[in-house]
PDB file of N, CA and C in Angstrom:
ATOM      1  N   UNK A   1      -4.119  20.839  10.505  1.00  0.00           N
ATOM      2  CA  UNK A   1      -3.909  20.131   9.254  1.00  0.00           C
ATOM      3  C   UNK A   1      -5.052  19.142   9.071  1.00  0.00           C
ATOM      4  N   UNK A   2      -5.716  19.191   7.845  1.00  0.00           N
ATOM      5  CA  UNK A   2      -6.994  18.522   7.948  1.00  0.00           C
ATOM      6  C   UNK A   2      -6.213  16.831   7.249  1.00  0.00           C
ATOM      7  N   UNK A   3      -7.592  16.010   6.992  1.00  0.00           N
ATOM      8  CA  UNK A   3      -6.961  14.574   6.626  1.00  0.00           C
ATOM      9  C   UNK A   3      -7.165  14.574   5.253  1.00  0.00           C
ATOM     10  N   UNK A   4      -5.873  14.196   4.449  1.00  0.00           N
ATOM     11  CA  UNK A   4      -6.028  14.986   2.910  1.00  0.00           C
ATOM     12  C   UNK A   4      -7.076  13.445   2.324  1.00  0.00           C
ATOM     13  N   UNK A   5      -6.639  12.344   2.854  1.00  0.00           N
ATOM     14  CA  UNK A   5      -7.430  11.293   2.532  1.00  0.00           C
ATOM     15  C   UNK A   5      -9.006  10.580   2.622  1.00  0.00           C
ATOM     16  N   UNK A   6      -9.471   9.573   1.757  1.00  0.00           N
ATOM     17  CA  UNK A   6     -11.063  10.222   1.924  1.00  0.00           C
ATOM     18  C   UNK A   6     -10.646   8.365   2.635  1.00  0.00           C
ATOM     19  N   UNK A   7     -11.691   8.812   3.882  1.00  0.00           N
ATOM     20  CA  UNK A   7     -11.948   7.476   4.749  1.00  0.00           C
ATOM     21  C   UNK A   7     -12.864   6.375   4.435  1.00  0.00           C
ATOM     22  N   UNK A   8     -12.991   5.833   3.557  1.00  0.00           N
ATOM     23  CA  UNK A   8     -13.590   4.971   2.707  1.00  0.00           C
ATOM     24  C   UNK A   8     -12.664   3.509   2.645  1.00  0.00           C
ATOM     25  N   UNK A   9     -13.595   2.720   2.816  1.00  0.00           N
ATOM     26  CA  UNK A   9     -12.741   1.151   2.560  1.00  0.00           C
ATOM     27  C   UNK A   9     -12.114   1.485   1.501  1.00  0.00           C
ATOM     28  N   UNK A  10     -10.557   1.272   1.654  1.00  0.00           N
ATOM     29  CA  UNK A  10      -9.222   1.076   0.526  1.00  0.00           C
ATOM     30  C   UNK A  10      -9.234  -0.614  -0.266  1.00  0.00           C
ATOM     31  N   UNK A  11     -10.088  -1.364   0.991  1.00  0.00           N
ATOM     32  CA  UNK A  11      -9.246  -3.054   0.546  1.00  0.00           C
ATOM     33  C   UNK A  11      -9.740  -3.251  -0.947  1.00  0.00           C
ATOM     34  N   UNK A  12      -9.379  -3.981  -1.463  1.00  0.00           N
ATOM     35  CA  UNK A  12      -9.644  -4.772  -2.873  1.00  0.00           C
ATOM     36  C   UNK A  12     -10.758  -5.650  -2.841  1.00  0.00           C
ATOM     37  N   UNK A  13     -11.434  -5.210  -3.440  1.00  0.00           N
ATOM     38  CA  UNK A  13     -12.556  -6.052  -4.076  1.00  0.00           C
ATOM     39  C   UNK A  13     -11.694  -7.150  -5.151  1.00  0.00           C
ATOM     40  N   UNK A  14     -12.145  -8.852  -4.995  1.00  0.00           N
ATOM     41  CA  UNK A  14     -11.653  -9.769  -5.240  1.00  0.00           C
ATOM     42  C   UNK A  14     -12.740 -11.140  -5.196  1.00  0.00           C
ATOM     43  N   UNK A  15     -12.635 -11.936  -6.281  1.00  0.00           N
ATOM     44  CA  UNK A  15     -13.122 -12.962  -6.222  1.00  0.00           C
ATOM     45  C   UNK A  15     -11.980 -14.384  -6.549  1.00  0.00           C
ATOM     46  N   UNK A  16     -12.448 -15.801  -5.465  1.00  0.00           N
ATOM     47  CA  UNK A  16     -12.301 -16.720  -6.095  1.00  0.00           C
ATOM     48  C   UNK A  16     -12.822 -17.348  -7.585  1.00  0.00           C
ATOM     49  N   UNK A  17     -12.278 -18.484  -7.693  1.00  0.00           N
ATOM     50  CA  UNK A  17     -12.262 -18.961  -9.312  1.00  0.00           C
ATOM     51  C   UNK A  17     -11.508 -19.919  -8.864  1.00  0.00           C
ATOM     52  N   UNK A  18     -12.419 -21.691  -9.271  1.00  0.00           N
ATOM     53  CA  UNK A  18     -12.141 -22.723  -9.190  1.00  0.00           C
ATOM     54  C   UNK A  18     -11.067 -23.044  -7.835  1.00  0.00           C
ATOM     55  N   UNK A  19     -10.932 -22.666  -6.828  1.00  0.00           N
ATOM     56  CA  UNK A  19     -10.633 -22.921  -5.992  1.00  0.00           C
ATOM     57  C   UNK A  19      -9.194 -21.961  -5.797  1.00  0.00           C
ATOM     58  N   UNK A  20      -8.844 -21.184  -6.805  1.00  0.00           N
ATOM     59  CA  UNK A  20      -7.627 -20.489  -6.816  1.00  0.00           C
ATOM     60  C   UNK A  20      -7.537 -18.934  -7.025  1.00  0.00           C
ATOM     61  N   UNK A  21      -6.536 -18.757  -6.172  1.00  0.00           N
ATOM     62  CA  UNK A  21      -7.295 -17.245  -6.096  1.00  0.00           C
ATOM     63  C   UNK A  21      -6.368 -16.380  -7.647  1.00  0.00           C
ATOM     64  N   UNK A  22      -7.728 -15.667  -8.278  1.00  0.00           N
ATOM     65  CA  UNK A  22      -7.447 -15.100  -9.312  1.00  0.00           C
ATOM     66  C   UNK A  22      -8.214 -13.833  -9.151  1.00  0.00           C
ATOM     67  N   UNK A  23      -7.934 -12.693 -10.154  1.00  0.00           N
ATOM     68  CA  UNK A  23      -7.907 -11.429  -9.909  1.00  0.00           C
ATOM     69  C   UNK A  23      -8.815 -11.315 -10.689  1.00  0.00           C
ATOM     70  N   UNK A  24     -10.021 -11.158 -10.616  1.00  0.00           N
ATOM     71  CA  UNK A  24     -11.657 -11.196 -11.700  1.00  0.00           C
ATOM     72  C   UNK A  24     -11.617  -9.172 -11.535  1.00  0.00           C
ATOM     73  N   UNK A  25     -11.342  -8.451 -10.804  1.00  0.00           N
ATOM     74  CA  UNK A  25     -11.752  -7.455 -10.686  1.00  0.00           C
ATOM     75  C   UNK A  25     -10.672  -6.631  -9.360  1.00  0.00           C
ATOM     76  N   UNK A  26     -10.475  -5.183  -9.606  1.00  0.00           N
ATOM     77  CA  UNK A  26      -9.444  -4.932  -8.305  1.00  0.00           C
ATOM     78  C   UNK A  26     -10.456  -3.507  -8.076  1.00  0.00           C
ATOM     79  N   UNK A  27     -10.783  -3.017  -7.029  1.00  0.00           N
ATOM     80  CA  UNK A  27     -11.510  -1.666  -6.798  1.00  0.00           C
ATOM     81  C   UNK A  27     -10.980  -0.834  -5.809  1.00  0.00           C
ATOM     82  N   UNK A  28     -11.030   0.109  -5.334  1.00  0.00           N
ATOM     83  CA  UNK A  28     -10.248   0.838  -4.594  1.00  0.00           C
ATOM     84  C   UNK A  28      -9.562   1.607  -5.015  1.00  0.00           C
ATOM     85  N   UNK A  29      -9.170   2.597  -4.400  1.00  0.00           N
ATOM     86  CA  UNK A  29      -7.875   3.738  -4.821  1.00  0.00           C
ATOM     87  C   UNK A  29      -6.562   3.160  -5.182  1.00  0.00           C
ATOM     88  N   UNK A  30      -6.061   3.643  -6.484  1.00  0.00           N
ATOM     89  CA  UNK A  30      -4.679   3.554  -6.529  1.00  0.00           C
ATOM     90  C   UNK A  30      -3.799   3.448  -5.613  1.00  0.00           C
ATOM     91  N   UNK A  31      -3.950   4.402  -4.495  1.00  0.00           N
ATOM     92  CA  UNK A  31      -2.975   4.288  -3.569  1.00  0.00           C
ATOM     93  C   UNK A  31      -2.538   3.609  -2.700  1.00  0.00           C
ATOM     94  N   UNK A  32      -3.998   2.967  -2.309  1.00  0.00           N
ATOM     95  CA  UNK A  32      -3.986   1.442  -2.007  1.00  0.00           C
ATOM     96  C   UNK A  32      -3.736   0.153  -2.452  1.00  0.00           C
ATOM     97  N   UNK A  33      -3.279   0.609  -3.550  1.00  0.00           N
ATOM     98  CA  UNK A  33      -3.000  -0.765  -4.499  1.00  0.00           C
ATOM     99  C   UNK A  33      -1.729  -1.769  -4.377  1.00  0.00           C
ATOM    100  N   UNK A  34      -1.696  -3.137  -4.289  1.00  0.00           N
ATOM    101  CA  UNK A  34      -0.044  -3.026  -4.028  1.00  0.00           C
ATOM    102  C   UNK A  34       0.608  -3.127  -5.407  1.00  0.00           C
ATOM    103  N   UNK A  35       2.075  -3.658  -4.988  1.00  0.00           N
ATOM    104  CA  UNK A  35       2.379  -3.790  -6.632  1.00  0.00           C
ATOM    105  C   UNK A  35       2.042  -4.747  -7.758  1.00  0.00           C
ATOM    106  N   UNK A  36       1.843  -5.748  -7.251  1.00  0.00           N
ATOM    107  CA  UNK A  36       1.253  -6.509  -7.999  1.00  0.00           C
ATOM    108  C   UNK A  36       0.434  -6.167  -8.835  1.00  0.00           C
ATOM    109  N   UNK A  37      -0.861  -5.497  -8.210  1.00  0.00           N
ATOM    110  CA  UNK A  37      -1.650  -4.431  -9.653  1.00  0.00           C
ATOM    111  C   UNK A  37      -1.636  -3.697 -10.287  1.00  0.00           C
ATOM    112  N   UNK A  38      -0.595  -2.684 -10.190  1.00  0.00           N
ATOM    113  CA  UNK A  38       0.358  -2.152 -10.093  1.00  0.00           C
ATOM    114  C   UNK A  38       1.385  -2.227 -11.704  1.00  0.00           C
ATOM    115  N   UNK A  39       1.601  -3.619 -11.036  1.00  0.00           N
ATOM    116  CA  UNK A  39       2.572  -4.689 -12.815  1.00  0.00           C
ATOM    117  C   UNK A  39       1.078  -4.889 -13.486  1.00  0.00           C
ATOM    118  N   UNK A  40      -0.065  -5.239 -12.977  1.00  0.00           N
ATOM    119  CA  UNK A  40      -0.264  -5.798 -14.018  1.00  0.00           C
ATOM    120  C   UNK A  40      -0.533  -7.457 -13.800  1.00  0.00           C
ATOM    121  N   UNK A  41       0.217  -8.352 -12.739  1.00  0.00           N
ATOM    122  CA  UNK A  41       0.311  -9.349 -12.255  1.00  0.00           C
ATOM    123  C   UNK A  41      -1.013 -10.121 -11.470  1.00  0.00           C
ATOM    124  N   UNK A  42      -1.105 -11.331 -11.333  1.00  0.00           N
ATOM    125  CA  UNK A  42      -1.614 -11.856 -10.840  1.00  0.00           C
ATOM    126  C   UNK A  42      -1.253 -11.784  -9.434  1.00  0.00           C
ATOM    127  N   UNK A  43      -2.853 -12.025  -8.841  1.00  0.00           N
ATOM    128  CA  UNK A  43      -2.159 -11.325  -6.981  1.00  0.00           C
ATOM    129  C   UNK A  43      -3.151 -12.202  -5.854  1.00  0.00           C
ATOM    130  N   UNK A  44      -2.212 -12.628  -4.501  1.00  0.00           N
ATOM    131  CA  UNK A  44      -3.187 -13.167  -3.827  1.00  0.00           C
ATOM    132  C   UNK A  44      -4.123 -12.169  -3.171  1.00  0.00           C
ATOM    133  N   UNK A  45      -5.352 -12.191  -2.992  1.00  0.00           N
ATOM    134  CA  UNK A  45      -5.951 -11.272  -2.628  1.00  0.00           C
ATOM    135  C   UNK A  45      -5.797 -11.279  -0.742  1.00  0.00           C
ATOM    136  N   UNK A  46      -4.959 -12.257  -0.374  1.00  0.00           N
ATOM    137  CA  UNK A  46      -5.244 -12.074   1.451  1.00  0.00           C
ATOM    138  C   UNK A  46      -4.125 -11.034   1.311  1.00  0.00           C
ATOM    139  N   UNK A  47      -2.712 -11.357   0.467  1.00  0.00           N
ATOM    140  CA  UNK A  47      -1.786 -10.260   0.857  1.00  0.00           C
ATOM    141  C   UNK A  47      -2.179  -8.613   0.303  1.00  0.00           C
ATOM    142  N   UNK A  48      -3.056  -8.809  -0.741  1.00  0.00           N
ATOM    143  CA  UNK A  48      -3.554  -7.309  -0.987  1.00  0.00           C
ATOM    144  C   UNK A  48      -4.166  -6.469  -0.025  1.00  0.00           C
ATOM    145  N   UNK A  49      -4.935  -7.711   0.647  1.00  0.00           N
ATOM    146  CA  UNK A  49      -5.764  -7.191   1.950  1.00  0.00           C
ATOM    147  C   UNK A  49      -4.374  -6.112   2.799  1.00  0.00           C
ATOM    148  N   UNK A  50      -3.235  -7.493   3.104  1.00  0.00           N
ATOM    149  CA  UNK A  50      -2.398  -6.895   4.312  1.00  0.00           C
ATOM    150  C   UNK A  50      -1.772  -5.722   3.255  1.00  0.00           C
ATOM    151  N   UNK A  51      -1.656  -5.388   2.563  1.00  0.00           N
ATOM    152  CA  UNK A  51      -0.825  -4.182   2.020  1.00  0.00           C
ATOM    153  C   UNK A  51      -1.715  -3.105   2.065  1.00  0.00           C
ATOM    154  N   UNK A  52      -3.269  -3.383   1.974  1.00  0.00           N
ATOM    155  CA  UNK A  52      -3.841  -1.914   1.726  1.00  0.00           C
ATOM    156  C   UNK A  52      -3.866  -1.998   3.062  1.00  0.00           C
ATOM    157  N   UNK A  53      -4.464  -2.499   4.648  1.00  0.00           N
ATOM    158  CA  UNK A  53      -3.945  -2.325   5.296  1.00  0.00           C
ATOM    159  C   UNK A  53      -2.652  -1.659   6.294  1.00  0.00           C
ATOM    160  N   UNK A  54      -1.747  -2.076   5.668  1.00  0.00           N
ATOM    161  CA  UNK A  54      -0.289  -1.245   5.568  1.00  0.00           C
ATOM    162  C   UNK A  54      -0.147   0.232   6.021  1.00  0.00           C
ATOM    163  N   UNK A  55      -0.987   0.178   3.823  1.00  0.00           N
ATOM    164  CA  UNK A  55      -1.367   1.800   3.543  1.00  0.00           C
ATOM    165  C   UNK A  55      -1.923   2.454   4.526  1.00  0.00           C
ATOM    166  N   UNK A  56      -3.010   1.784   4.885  1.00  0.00           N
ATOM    167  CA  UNK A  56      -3.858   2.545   5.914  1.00  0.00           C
ATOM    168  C   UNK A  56      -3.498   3.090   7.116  1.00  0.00           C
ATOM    169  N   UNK A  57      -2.573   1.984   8.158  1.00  0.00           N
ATOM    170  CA  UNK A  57      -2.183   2.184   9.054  1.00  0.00           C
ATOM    171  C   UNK A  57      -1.214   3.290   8.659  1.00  0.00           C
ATOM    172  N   UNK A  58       0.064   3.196   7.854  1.00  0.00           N
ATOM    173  CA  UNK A  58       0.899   4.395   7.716  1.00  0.00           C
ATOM    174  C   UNK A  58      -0.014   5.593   7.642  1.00  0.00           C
ATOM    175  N   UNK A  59      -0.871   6.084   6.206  1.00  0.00           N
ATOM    176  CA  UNK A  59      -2.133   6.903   6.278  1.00  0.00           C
ATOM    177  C   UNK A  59      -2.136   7.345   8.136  1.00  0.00           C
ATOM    178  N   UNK A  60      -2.910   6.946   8.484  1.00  0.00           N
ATOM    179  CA  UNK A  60      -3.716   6.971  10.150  1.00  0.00           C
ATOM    180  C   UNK A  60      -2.183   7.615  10.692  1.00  0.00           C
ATOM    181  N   UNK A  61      -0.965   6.963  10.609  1.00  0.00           N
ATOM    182  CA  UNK A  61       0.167   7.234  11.466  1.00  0.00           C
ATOM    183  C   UNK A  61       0.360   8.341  10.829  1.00  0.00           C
ATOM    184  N   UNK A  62       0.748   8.742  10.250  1.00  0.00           N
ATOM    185  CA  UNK A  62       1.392   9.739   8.910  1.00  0.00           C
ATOM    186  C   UNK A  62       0.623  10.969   8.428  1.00  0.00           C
ATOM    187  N   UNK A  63      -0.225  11.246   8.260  1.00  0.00           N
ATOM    188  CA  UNK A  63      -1.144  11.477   7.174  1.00  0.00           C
ATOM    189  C   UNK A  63      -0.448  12.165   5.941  1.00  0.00           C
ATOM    190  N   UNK A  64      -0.078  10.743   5.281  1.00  0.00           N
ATOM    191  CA  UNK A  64       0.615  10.646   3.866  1.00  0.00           C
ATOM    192  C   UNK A  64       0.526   9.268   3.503  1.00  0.00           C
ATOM    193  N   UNK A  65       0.610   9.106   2.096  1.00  0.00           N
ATOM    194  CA  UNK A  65       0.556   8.001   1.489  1.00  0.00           C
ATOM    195  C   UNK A  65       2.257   7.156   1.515  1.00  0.00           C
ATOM    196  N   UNK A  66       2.485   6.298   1.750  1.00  0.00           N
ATOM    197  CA  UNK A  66       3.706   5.599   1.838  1.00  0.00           C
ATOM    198  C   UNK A  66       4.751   5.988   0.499  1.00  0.00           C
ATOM    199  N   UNK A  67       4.176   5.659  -0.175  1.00  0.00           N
ATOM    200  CA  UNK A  67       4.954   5.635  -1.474  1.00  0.00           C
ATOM    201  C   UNK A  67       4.174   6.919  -2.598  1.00  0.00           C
ATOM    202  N   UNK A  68       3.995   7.891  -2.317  1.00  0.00           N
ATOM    203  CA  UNK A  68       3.919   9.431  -3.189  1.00  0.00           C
ATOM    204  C   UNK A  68       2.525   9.026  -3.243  1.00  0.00           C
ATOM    205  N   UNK A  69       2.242  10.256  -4.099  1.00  0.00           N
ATOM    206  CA  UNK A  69       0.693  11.108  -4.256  1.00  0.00           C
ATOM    207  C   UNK A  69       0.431  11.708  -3.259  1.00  0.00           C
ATOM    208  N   UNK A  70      -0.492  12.628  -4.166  1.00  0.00           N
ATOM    209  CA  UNK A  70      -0.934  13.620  -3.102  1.00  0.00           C
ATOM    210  C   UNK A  70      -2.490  13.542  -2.899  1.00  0.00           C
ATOM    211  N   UNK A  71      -3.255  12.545  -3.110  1.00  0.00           N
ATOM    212  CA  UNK A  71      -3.959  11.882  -2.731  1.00  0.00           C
ATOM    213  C   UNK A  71      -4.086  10.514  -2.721  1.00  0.00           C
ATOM    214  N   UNK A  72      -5.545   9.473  -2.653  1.00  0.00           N
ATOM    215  CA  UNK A  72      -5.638   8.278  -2.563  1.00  0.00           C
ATOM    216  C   UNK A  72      -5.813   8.389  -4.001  1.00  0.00           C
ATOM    217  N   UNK A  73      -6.488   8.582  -4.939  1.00  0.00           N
ATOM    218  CA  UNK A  73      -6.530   8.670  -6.042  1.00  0.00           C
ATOM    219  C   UNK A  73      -5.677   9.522  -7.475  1.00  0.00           C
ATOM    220  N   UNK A  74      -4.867   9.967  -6.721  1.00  0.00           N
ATOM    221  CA  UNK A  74      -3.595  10.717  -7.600  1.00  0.00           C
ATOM    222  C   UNK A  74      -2.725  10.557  -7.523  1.00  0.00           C
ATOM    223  N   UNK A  75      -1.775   9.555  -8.025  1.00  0.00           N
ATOM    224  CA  UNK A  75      -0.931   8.946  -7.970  1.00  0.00           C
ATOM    225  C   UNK A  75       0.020   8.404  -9.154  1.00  0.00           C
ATOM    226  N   UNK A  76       0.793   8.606  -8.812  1.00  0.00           N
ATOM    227  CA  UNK A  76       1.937   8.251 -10.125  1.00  0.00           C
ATOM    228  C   UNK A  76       2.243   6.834 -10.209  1.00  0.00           C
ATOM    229  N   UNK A  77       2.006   5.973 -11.062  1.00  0.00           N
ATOM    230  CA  UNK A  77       1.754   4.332 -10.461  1.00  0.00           C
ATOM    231  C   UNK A  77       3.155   4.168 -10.740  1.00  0.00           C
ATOM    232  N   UNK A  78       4.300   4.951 -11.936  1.00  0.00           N
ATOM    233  CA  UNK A  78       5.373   4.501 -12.281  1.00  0.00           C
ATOM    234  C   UNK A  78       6.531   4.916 -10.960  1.00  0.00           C
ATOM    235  N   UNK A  79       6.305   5.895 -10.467  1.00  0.00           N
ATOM    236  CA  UNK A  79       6.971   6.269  -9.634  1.00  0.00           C
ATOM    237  C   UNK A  79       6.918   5.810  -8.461  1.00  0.00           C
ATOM    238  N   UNK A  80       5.524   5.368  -7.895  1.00  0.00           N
ATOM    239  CA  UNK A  80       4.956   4.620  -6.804  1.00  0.00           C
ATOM    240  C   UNK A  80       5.557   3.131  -6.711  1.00  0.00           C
ATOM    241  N   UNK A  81       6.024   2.399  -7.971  1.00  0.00           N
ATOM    242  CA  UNK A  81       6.378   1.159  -8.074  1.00  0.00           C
ATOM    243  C   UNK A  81       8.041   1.329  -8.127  1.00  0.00           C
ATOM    244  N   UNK A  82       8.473   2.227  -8.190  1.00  0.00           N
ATOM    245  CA  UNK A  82       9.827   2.372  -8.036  1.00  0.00           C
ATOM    246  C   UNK A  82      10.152   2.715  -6.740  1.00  0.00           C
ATOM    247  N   UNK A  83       9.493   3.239  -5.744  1.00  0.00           N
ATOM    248  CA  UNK A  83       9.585   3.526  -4.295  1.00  0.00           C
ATOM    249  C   UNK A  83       9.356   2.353  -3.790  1.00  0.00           C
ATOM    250  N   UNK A  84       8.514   1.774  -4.274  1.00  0.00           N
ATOM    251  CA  UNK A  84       7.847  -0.017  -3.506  1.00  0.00           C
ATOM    252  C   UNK A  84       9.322  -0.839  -3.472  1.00  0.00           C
ATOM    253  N   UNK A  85       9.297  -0.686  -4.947  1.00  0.00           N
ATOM    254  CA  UNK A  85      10.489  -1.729  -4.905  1.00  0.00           C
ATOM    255  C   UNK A  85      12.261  -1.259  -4.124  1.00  0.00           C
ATOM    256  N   UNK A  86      12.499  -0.309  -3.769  1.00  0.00           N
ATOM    257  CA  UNK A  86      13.122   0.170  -2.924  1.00  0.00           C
ATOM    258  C   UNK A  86      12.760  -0.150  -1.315  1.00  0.00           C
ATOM    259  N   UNK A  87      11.821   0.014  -1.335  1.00  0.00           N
ATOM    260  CA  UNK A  87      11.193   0.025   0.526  1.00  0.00           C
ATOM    261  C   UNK A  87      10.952   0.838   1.063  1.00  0.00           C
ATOM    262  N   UNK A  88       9.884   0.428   1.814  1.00  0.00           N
ATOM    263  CA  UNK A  88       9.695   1.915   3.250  1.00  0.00           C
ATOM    264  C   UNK A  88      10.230   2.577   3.376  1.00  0.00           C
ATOM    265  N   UNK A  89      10.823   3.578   2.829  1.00  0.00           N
ATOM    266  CA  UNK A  89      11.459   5.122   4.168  1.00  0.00           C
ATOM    267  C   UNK A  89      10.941   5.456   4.939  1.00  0.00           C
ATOM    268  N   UNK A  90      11.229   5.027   6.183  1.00  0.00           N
ATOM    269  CA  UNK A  90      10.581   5.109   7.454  1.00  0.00           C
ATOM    270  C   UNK A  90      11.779   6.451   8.107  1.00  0.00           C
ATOM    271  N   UNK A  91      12.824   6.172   7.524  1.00  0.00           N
ATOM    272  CA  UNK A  91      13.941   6.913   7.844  1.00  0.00           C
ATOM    273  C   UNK A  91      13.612   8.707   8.376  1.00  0.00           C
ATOM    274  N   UNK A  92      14.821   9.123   9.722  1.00  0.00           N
ATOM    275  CA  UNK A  92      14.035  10.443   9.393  1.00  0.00           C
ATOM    276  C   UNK A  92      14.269  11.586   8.201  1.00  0.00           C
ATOM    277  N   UNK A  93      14.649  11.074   7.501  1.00  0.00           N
ATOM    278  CA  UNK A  93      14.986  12.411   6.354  1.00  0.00           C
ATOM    279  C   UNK A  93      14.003  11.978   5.613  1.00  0.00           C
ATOM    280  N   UNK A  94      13.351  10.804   5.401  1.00  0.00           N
ATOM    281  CA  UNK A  94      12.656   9.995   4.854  1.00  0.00           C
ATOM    282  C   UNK A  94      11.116  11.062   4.236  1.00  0.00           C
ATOM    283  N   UNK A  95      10.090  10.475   3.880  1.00  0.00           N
ATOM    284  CA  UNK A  95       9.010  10.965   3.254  1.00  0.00           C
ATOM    285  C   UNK A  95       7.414  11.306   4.358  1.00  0.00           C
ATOM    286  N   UNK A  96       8.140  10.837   5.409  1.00  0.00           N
ATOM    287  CA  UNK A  96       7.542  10.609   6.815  1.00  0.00           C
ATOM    288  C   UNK A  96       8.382  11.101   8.313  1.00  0.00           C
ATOM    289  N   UNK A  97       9.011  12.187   7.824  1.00  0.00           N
ATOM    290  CA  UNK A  97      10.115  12.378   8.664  1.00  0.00           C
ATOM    291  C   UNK A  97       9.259  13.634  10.111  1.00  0.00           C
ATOM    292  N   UNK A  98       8.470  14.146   9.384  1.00  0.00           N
ATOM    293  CA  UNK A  98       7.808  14.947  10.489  1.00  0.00           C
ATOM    294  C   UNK A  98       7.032  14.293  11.838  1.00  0.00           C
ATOM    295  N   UNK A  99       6.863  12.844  11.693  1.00  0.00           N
ATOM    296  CA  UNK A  99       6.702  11.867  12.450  1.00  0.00           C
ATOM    297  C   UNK A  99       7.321  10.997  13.146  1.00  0.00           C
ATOM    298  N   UNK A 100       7.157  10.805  14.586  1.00  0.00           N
ATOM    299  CA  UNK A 100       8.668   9.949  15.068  1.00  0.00           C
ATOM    300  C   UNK A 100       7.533   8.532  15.231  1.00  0.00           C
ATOM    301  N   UNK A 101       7.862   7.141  14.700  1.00  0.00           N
ATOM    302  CA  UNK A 101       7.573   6.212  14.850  1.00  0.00           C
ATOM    303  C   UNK A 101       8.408   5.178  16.117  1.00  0.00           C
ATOM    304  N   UNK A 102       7.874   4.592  16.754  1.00  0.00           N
ATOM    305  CA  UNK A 102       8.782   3.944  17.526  1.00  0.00           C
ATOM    306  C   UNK A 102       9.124   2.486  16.430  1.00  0.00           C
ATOM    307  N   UNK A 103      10.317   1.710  17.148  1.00  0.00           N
ATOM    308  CA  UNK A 103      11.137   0.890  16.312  1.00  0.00           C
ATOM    309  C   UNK A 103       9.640  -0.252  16.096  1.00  0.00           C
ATOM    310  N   UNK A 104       8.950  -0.327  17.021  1.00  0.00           N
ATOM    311  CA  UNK A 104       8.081  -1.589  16.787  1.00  0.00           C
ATOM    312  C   UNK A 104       6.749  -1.493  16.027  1.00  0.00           C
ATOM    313  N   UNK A 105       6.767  -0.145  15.854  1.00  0.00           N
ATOM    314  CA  UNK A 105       5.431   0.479  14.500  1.00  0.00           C
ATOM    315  C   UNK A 105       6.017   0.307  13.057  1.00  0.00           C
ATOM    316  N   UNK A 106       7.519   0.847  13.386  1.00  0.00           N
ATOM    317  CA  UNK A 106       8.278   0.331  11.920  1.00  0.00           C
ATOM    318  C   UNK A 106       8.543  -0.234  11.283  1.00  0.00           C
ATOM    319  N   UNK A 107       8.965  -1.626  12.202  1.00  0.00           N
ATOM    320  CA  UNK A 107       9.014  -2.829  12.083  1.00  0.00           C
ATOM    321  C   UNK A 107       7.647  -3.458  11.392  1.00  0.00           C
ATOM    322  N   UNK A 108       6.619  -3.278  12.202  1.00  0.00           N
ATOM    323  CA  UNK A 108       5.064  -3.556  11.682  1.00  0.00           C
ATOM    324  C   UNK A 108       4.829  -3.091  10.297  1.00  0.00           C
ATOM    325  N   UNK A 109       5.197  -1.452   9.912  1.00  0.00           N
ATOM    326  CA  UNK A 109       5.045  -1.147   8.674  1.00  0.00           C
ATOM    327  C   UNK A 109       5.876  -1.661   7.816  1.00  0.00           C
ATOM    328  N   UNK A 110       6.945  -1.840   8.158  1.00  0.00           N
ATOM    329  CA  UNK A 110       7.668  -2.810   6.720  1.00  0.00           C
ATOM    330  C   UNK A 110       7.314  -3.739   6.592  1.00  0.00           C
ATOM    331  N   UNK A 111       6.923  -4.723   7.576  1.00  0.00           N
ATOM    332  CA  UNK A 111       6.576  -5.812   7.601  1.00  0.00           C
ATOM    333  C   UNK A 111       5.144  -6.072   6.142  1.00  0.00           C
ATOM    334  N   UNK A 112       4.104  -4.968   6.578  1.00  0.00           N
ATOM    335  CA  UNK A 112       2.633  -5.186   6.381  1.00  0.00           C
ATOM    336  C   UNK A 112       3.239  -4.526   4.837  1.00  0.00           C
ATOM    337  N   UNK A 113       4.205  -3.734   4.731  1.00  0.00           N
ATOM    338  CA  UNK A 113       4.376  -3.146   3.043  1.00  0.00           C
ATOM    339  C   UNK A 113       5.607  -3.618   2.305  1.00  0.00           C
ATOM    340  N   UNK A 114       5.781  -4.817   2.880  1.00  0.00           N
ATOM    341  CA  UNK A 114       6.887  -5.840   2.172  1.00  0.00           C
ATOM    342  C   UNK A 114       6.820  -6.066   0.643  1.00  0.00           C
ATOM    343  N   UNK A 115       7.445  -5.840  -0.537  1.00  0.00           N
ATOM    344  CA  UNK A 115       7.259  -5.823  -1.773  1.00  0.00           C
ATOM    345  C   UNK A 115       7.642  -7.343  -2.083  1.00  0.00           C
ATOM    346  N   UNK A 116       6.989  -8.087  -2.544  1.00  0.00           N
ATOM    347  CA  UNK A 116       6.464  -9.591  -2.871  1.00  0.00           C
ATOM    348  C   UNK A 116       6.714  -9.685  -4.500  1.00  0.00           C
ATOM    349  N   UNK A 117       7.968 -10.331  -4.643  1.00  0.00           N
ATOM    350  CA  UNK A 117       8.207 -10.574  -6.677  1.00  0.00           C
ATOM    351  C   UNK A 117       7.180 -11.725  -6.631  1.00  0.00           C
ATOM    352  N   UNK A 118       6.852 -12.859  -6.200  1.00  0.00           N
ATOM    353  CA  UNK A 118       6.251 -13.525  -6.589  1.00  0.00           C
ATOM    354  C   UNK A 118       4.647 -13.919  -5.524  1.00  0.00           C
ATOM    355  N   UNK A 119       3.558 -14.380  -6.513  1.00  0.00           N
ATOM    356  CA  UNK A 119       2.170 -14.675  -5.600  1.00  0.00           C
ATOM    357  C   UNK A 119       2.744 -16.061  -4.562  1.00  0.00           C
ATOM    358  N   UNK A 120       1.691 -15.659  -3.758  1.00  0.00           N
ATOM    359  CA  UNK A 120       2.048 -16.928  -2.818  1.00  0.00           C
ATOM    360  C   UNK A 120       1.120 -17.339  -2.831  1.00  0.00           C
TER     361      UNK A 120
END
């Protein structure tokens, strides 16, 4: 099974502004995106970091995207934000089920793909 994903930095391109972090620009694959860009929302860029991160690590564990598509760049953003806001299925019937994760990788991945209503 080859790696359907292209290995290229996912993180977000991001700039400060007056000392507060604001969203001047977002780059990267959709699939890496969290929700915040997602809505549309204003976003801190350290937690964007840890979410495309996330992605990645699941990606690397998995080779699948957490929340649908069938690539990094094909992606259903409406459907993708309705899985977010649900949570990880880490579960085994789950979307990742051909993979056995131990409890403390799982833990890590929910952790790193925690869905955030508000910026911090």
């Amino acid at each position: 099974m080859g790696f359907p994903f292209p290995l290229g930095i996912p993180f977000p391109c991001t700039s400060l502004v007056h000392s507060t972090f604001v969203l001047v620009y977002f780059q990267g694959s959709p699939g890496y995106w969290p929700p915040e860009v997602l809505e549309h929302r204003p976003f801190n860029p350290r937690t964007a970091d840890v979410w495309a991160l996330g992605v990645t690590l699941h990606v690397l564990l998995t080779s699948r995207l957490p929340f649908g598509g069938d690539s990094a760049v094909n992606v259903d953003e409406d459907r993708a934000l309705t899985m977010m806001r649900r949570g990880l299925d880490l579960s085994p019937s789950g979307p990742s089920r051909s993979v056995r994760l131990s409890a403390a990788v799982i833990e890590l991945l929910r952790g790193l793909l925690h869905y955030v209503t508000e910026v911090s």
